[in-house]
Protein backbone atom coordinates (compact mmCIF):
# COMPACT_ATOMS: atom_id res chain seq x y z
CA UNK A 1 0.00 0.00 0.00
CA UNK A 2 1.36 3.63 -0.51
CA UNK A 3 2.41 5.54 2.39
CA UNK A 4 2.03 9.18 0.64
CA UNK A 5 -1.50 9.65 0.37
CA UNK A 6 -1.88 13.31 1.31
CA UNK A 7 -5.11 14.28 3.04
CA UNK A 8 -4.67 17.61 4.58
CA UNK A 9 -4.34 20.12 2.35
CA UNK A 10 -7.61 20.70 1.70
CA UNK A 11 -8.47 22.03 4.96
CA UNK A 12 -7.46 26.00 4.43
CA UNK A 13 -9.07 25.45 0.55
CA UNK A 14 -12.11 23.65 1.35
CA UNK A 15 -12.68 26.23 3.86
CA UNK A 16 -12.55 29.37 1.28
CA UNK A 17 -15.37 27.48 -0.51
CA UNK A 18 -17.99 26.64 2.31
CA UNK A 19 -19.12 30.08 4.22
CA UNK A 20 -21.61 30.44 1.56
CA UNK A 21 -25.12 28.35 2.22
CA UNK A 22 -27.42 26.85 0.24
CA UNK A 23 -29.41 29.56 -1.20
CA UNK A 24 -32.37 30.60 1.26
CA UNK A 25 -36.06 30.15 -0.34
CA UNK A 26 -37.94 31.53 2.64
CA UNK A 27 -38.16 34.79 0.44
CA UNK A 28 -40.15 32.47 -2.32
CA UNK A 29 -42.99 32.01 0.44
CA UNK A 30 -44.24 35.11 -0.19
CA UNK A 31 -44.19 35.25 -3.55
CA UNK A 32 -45.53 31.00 -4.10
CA UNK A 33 -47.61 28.89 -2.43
CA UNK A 34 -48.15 25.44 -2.47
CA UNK A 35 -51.32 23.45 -2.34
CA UNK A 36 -51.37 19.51 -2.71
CA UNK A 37 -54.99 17.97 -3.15
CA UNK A 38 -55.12 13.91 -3.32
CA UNK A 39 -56.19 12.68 -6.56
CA UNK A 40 -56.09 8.71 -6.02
CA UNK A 41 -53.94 6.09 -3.44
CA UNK A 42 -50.56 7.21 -6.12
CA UNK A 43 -51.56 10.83 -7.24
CA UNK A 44 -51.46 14.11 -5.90
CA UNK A 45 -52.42 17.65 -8.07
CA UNK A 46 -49.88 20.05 -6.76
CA UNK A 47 -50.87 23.36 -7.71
CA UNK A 48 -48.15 26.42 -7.31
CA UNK A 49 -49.67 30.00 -7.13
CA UNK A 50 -48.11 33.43 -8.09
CA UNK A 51 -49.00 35.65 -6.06
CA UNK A 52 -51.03 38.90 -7.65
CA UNK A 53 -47.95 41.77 -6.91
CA UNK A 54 -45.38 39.42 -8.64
CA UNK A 55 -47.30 38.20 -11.64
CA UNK A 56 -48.22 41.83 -12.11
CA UNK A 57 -45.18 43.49 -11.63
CA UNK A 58 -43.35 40.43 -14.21
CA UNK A 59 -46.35 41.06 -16.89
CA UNK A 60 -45.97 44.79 -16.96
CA UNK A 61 -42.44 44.51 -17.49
CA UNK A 62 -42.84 42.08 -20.35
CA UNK A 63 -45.33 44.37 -21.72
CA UNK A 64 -42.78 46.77 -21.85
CA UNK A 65 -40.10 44.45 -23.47
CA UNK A 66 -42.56 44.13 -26.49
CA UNK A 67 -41.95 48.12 -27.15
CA UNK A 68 -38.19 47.07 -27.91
CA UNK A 69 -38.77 45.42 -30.79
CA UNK A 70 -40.36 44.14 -33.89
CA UNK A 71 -43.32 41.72 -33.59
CA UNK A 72 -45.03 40.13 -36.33
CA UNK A 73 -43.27 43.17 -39.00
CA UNK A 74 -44.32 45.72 -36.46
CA UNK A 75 -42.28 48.44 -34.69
CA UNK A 76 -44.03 48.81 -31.49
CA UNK A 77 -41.71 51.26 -29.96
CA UNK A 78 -44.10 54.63 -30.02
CA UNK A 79 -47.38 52.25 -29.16
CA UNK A 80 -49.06 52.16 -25.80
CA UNK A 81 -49.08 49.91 -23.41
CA UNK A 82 -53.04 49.80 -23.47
CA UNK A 83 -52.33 48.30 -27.03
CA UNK A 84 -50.00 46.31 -26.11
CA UNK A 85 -52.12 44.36 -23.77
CA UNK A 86 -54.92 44.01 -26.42
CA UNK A 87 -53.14 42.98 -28.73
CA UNK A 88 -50.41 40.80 -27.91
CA UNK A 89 -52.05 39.21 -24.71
CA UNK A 90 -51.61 36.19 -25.02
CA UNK A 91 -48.28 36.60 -25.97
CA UNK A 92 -47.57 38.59 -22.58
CA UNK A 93 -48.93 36.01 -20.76
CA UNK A 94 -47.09 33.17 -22.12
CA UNK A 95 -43.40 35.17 -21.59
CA UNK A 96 -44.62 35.44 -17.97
CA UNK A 97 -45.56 31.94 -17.54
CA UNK A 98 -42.23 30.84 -18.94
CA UNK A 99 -40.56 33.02 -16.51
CA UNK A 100 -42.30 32.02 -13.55
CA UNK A 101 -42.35 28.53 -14.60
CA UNK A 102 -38.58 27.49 -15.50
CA UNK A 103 -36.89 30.36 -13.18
CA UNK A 104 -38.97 29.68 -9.82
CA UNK A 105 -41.62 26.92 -10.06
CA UNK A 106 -40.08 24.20 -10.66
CA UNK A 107 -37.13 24.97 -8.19
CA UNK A 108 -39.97 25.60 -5.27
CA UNK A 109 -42.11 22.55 -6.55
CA UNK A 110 -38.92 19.97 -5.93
CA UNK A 111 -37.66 22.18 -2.36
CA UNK A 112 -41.39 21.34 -0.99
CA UNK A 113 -41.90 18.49 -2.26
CA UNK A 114 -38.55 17.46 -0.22
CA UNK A 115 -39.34 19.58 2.82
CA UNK A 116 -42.74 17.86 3.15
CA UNK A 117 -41.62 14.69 2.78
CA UNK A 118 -43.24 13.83 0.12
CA UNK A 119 -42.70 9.82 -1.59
CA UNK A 120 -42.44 11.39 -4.79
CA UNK A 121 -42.06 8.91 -7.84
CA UNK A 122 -40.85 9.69 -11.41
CA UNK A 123 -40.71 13.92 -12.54
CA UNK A 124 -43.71 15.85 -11.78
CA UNK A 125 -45.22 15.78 -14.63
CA UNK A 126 -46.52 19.64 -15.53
CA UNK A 127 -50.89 19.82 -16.51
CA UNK A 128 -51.86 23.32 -17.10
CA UNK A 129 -51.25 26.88 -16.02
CA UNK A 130 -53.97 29.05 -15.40
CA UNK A 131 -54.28 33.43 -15.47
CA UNK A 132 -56.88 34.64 -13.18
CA UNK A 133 -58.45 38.02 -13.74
CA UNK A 134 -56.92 39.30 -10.55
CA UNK A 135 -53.58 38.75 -12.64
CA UNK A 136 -52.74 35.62 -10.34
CA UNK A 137 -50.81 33.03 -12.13
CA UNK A 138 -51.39 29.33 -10.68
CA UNK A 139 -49.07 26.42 -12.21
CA UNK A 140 -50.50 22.78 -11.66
CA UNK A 141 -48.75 19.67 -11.92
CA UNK A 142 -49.42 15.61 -11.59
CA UNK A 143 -46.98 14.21 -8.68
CA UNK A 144 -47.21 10.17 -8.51
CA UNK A 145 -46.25 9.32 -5.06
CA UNK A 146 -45.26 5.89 -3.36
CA UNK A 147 -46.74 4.26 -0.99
CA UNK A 148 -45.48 4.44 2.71
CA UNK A 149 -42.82 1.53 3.65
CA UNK A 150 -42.71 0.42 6.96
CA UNK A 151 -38.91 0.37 7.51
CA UNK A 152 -37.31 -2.27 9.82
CA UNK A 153 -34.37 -2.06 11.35
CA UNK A 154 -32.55 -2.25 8.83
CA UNK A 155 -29.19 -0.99 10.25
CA UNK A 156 -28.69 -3.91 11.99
CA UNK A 157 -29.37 -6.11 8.66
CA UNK A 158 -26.61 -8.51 7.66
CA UNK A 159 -24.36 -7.54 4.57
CA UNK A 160 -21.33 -9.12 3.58
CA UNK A 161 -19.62 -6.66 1.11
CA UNK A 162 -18.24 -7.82 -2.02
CA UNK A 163 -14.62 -8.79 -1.89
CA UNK A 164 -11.67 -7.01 -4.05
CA UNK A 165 -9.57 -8.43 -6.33
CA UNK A 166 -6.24 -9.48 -4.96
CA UNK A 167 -4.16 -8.60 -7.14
CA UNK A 168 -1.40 -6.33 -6.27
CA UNK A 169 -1.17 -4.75 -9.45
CA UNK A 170 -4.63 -3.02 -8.60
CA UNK A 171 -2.76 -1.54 -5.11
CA UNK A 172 -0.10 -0.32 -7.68
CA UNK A 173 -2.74 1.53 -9.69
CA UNK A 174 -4.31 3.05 -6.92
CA UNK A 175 -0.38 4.15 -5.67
CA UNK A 176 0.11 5.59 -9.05
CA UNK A 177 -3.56 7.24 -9.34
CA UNK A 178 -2.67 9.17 -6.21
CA UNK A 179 0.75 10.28 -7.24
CA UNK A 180 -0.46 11.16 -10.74
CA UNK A 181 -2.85 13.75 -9.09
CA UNK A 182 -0.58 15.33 -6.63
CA UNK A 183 2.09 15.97 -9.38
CA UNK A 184 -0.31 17.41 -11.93
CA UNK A 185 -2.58 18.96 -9.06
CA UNK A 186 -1.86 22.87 -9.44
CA UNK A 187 -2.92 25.29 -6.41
CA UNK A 188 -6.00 26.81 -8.19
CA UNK A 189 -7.10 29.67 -7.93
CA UNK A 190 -9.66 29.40 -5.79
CA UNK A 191 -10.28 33.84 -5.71
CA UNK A 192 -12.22 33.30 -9.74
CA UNK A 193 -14.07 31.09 -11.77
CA UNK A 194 -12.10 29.06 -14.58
CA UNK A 195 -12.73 26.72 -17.24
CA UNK A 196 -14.11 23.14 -15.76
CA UNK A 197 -15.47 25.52 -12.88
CA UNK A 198 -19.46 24.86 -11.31
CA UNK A 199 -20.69 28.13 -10.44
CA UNK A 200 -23.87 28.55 -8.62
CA UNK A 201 -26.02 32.37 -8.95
CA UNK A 202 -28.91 34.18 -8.57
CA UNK A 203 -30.41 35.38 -11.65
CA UNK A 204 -32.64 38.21 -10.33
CA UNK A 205 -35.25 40.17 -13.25
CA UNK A 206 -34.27 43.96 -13.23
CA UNK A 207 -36.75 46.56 -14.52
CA UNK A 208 -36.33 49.31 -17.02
CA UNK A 209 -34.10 50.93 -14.69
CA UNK A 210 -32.40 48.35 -13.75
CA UNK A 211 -33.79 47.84 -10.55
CA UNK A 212 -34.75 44.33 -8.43
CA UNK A 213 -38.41 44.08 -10.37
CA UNK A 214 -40.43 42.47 -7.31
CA UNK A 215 -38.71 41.28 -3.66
CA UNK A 216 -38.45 37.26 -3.86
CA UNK A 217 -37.97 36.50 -7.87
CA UNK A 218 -34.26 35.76 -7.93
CA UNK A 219 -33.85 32.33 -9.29
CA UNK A 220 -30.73 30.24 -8.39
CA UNK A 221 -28.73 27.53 -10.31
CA UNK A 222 -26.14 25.95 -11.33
CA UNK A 223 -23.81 25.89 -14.25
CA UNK A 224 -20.47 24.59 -15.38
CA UNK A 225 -17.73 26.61 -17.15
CA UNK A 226 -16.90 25.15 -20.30
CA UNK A 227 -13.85 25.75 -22.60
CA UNK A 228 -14.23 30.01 -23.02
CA UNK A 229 -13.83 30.39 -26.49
CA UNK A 230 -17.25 27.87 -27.01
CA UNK A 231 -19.12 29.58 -23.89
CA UNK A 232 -22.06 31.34 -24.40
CA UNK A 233 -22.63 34.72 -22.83
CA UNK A 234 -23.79 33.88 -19.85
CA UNK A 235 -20.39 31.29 -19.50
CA UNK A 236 -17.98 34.05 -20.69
CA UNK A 237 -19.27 36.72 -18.61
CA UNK A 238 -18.86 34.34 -15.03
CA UNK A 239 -15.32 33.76 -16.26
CA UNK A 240 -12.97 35.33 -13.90
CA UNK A 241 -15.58 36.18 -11.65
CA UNK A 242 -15.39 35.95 -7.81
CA UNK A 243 -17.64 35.04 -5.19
CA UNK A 244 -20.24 38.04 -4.71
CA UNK A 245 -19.55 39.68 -7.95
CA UNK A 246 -22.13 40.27 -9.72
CA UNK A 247 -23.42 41.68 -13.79
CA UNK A 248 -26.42 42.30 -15.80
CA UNK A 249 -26.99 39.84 -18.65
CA UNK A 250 -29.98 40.01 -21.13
CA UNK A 251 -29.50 36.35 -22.60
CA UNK A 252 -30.12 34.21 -19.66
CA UNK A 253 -32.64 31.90 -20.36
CA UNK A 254 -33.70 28.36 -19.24
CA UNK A 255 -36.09 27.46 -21.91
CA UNK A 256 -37.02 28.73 -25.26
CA UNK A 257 -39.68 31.33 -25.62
CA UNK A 258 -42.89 30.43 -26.58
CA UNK A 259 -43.35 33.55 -28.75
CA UNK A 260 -40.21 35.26 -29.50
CA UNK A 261 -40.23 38.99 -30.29
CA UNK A 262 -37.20 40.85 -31.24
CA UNK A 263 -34.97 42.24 -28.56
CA UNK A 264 -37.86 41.14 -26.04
CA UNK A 265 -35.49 39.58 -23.16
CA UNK A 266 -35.73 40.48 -19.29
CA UNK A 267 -32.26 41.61 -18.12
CA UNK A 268 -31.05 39.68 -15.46
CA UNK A 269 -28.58 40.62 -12.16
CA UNK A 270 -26.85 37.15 -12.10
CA UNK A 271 -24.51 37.23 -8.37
CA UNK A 272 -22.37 34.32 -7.89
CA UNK A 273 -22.87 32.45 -4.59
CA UNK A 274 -20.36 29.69 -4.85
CA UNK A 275 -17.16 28.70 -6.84
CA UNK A 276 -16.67 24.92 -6.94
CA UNK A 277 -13.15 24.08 -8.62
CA UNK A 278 -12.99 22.16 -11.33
CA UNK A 279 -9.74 21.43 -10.69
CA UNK A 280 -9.63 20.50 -7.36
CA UNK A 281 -7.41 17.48 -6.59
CA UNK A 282 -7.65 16.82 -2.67
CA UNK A 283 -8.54 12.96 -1.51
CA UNK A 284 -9.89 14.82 1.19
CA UNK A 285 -13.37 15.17 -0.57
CA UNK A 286 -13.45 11.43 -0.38
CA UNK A 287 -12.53 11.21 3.62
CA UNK A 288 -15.47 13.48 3.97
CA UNK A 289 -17.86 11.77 2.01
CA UNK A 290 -17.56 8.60 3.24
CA UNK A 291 -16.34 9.15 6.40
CA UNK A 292 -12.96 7.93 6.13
CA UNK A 293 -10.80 8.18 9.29
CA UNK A 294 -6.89 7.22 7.87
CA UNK A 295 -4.60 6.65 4.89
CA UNK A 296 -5.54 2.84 5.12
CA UNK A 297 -9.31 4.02 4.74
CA UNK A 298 -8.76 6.36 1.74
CA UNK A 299 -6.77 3.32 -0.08
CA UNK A 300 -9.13 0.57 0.26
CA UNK A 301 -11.97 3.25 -0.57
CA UNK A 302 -10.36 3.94 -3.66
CA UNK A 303 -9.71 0.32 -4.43
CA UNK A 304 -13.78 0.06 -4.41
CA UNK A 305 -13.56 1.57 -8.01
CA UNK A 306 -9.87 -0.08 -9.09
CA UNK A 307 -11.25 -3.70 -8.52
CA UNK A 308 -13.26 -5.04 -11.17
CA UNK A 309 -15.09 -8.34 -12.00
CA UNK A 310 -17.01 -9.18 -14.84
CA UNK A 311 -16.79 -5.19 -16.21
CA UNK A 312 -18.27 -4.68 -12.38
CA UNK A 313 -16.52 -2.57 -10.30
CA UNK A 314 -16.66 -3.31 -6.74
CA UNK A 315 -18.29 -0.01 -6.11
CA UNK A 316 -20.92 -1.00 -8.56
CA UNK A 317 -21.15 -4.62 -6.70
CA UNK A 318 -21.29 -3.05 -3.47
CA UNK A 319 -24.26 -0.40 -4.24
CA UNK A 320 -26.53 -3.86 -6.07
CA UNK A 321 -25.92 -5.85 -2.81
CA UNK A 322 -27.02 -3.24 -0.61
CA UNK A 323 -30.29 -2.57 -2.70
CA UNK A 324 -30.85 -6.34 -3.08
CA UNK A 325 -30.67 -6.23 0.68
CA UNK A 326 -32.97 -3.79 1.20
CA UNK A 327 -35.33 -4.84 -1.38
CA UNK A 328 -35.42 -8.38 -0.47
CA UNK A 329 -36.21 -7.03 3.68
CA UNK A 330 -39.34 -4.56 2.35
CA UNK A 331 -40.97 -6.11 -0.86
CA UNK A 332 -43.27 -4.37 -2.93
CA UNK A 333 -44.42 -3.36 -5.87
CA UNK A 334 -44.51 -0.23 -8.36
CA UNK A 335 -47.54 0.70 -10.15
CA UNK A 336 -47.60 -0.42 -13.93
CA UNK A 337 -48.59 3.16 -15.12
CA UNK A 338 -45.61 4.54 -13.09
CA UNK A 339 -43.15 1.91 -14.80
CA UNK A 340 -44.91 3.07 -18.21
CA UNK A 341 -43.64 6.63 -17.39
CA UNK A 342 -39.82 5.85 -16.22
CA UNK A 343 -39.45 3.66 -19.47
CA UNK A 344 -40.36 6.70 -21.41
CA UNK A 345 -37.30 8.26 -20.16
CA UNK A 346 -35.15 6.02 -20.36
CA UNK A 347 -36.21 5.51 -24.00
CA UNK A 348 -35.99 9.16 -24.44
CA UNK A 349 -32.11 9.02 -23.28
CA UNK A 350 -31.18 5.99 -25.11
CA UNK A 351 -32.36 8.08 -28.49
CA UNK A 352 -29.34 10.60 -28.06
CA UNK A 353 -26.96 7.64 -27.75
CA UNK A 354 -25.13 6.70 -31.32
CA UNK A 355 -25.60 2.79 -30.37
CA UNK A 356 -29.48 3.24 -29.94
CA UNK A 357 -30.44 1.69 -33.31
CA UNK A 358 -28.15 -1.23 -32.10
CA UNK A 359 -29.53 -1.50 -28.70
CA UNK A 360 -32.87 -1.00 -30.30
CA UNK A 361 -32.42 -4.02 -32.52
CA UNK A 362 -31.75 -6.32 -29.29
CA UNK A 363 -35.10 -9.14 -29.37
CA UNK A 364 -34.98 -8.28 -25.39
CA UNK A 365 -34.45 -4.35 -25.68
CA UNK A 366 -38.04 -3.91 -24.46
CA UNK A 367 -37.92 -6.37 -21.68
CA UNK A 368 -34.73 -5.18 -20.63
CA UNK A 369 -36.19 -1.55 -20.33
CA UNK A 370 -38.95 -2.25 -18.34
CA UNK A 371 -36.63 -3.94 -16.06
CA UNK A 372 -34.16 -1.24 -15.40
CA UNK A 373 -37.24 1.04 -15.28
CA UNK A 374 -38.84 -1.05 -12.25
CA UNK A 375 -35.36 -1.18 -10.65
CA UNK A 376 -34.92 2.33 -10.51
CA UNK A 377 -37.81 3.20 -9.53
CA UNK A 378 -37.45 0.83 -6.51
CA UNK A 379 -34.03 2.12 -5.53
CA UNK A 380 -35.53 6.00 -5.27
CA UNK A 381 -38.46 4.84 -3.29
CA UNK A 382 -36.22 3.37 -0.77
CA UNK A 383 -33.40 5.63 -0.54
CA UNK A 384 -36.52 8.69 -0.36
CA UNK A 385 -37.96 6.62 2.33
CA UNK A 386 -34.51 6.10 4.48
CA UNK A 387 -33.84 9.43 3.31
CA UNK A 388 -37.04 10.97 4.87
CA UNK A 389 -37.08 8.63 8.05
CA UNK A 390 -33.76 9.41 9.14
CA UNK A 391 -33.72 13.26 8.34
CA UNK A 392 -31.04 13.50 5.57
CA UNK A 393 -30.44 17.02 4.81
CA UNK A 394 -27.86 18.52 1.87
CA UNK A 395 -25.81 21.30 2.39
CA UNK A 396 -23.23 23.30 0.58
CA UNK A 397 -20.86 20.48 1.87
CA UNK A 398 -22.68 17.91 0.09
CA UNK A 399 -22.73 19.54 -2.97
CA UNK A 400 -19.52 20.65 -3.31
CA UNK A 401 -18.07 16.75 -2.54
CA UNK A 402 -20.84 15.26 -5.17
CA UNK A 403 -19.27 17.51 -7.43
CA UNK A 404 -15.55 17.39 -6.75
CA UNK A 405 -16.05 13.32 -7.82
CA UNK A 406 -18.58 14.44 -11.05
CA UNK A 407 -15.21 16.04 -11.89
CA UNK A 408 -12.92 13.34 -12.10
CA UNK A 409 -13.27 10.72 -14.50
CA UNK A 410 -12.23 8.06 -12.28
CA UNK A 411 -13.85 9.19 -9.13
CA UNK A 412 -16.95 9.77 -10.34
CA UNK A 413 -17.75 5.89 -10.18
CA UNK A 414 -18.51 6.42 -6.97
CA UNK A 415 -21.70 8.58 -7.80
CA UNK A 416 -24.54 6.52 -8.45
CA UNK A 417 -27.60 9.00 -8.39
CA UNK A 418 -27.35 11.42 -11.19
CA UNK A 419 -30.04 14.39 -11.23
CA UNK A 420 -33.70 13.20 -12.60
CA UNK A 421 -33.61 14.09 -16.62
CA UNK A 422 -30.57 15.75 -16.36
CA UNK A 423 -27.89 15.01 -18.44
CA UNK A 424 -25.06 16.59 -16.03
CA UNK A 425 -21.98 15.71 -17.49
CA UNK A 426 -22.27 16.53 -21.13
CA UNK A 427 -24.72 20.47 -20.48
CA UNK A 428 -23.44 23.73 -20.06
CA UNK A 429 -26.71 24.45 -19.52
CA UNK A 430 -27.93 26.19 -16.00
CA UNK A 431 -29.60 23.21 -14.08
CA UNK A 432 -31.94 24.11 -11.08
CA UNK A 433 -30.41 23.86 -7.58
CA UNK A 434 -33.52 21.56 -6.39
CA UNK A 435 -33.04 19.21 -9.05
CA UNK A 436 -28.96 18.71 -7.95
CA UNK A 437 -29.73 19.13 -4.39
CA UNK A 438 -32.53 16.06 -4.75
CA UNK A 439 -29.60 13.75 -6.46
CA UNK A 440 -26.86 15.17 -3.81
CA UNK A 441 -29.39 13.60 -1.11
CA UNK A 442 -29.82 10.38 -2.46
CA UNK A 443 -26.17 10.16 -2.77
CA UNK A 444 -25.90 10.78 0.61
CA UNK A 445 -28.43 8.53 1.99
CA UNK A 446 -26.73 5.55 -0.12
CA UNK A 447 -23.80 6.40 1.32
CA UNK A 448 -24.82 6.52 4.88
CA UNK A 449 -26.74 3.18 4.67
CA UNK A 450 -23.81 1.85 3.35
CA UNK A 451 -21.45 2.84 6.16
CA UNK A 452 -23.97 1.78 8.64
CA UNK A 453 -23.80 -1.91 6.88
CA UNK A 454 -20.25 -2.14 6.63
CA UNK A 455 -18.80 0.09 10.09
């Protein structure tokens, strides 16, 4: 076994990253509600109301955005906004709806849905949004929801882990894995955002003078720096960036418009929060993750993803134990309709692959989808479950870790949950902070039942 693995210097660097929380959506409560009515034993209607002073405040600006430029041939710069509105108001409507929806809905939707506890099953799946006269906007969506598992004590359950290989070769590799990153590990600077960088902002909607529009509509996400010369204008203007910095940017936008119309784009104050470095090297991440008390710990941890059988690693062998465990201890059964929906997904990401047509081709390709669909869905209604019964929370701790291993193409076999219709590692895309936050704490939860099983 090596004898150099360095663990310490991440103390004074982790420590520049973490004084920032997780950003604070008390300030949404006044702006959304949430209402959850029982549809059937695996259905709830969630609905998500604007309240009248935001929706307001968000139409009148977009109102105003449609005097900047041409719509349908029209210059609309010297009309009122009385015409405007009759005209065009629909159009108004939908830009607000789009806003609301993809910049704070959907964030406040997942948050509550995780705050209450809620067995949720597959993505909510959006219905309808409705605009009351009052100018209140109300967003409803379809949650299926999992029955309630009676946990049993399932900390005290027996698990043999799956052995290693024993080959020494494979402590060689994991020798020369850790030496490889210490001499091309380069103190980063941790001060500004780089290339291979996650950032995470708040993207709040300014009005005409450039103002905060309405207290409580600053969205927050995610959002990693790719190479500068490709990066779009959001990506180039976070580049060399610090903490608390912030800029206005007019092209920020998490979904395409409905009805586009000209220069009609809400300007955006986007302040970074947090730096997360691509480029961070430190084995520490791993010690806190999983709890890892000495060198002897951080080797055989590492070996977990060194040591494979049958194109398995033991990681990988480790994680489908502990879920055959569990599953085997609390059996039960996932609606058909619910399956229906995951395979859809899956089908849906197996399209963007080059291979599909061969997978396709496969005389068990269906079969095999429906079975990977049913397994997933098992594994999330568990871990929730755990999750929810033993009060597993994510911080800006757990985040930062998760991400530090996304990083690394070798350590990121550790990670197991991605984020729910996210494709994380190939978008430069802003994702929503909910919908990393909900992967981060199944990540965590496998990782505590794990070390339970095994301490």
């Amino acid at each position: 076994m090596c004898s150099d693995i360095q663990t310490s210097e991440v103390g004074e660097s982790l420590a520049r990253l973490l004084p920032t929380p997780l950003p604070d959506t008390s300030e949404h409560e006044n702006v959304l509600t949430f209402t959850a009515t029982k549809q059937s034993s695996h259905l709830l209607r969630i609905t998500i109301d604007i309240n009248k002073s935001a929706a307001h405040a968000v139409f009148l600006q977009t109102v105003e955005l449609f005097k900047n430029g041409p719509l349908d041939g029209f210059n609309l710069k010297q009309a009122s906004a009385e015409y405007i509105q009759e005209m065009y108001t629909e159009e108004i409507i939908g830009h607000t709806k789009d806003y609301f929806l993809h910049h704070l809905v959907i964030d406040f939707l997942i948050n509550e849905i995780i705050a209450r506890k809620i067995a949720l099953v597959n993505y909510p799946r959006f219905v309808s949004s409705e605009s009351a006269p009052d100018k209140k906007l109300s967003f409803n969506f379809d949650v299926s929801i999992a029955d309630s598992l009676e946990l049993k004590e399932w900390k005290h359950f027996a698990f043999r882990s799956p052995k290693r290989k024993r080959y020494k070769d494979l402590d060689k590799q994991v020798c020369a894995f850790v030496e490889n990153r210490h001499a091309l590990a380069h103190k980063p600077n941790y001060a500004v955002a780089e290339e291979d960088d996650w950032a995470l902002f708040d993207a709040t909607i300014l009005n005409n003078d450039l103002k905060p529009l309405h207290n409580g509509c600053a969205g927050s996400f995610w959002i990693k720096l790719g190479h500068q010369d490709g990066a779009d204008s959001l990506s180039r203007q976070l580049f060399n960036k610090s903490v608390g910095d912030s800029f206005q940017n007019s092209s920020f936008l998490t979904y395409t418009p409905r009805h586009q119309s000209g220069d009609c784009a809400y300007t955006f104050l986007i302040t970074i929060k947090a730096i997360i470095k691509g480029s961070h090297s430190s084995l520490d991440v791993l010690k806190m993750t999983f709890k890892l008390k000495n060198k002897s710990d951080v080797h055989n941890k590492l070996m977990e993803i060194f040591s494979f059988r049958n194109d398995i690693s033991q990681r990988q062998a480790i994680v489908e134990e502990v879920f055959h465990l569990l599953l085997s201890k609390h059996r039960f059964e996932v609606p058909k309709h619910l399956i229906l929906r995951r395979e859809e997904d899956i089908i849906a990401t197996l399209t963007r692959q080059p291979d599909y047509h061969v997978y396709k081709a496969q005389l068990d390709f269906h079969a095999s989808v429906e079975m990977l669909a049913e397994k997933q869905l098992k594994e999330e209604i568990i871990i929730d479950q755990i999750a929810y019964s033993e009060n597993i929370r994510t911080d800006i701790k757990d985040i930062t870790n998760y991400l530090y291993l996304l990083n690394s193409k070798r350590l990121k076999e550790f990670i197991y949950f991605k984020p729910i219709l996210e494709r994380i590692e190939e978008t430069s895309a802003p994702i929503n902070t909910s919908t990393l936050t909900q992967a981060v704490m199944r990540e965590k939860t496998l990782n505590f039942i794990i070390h339970s099983l095994t301490k």
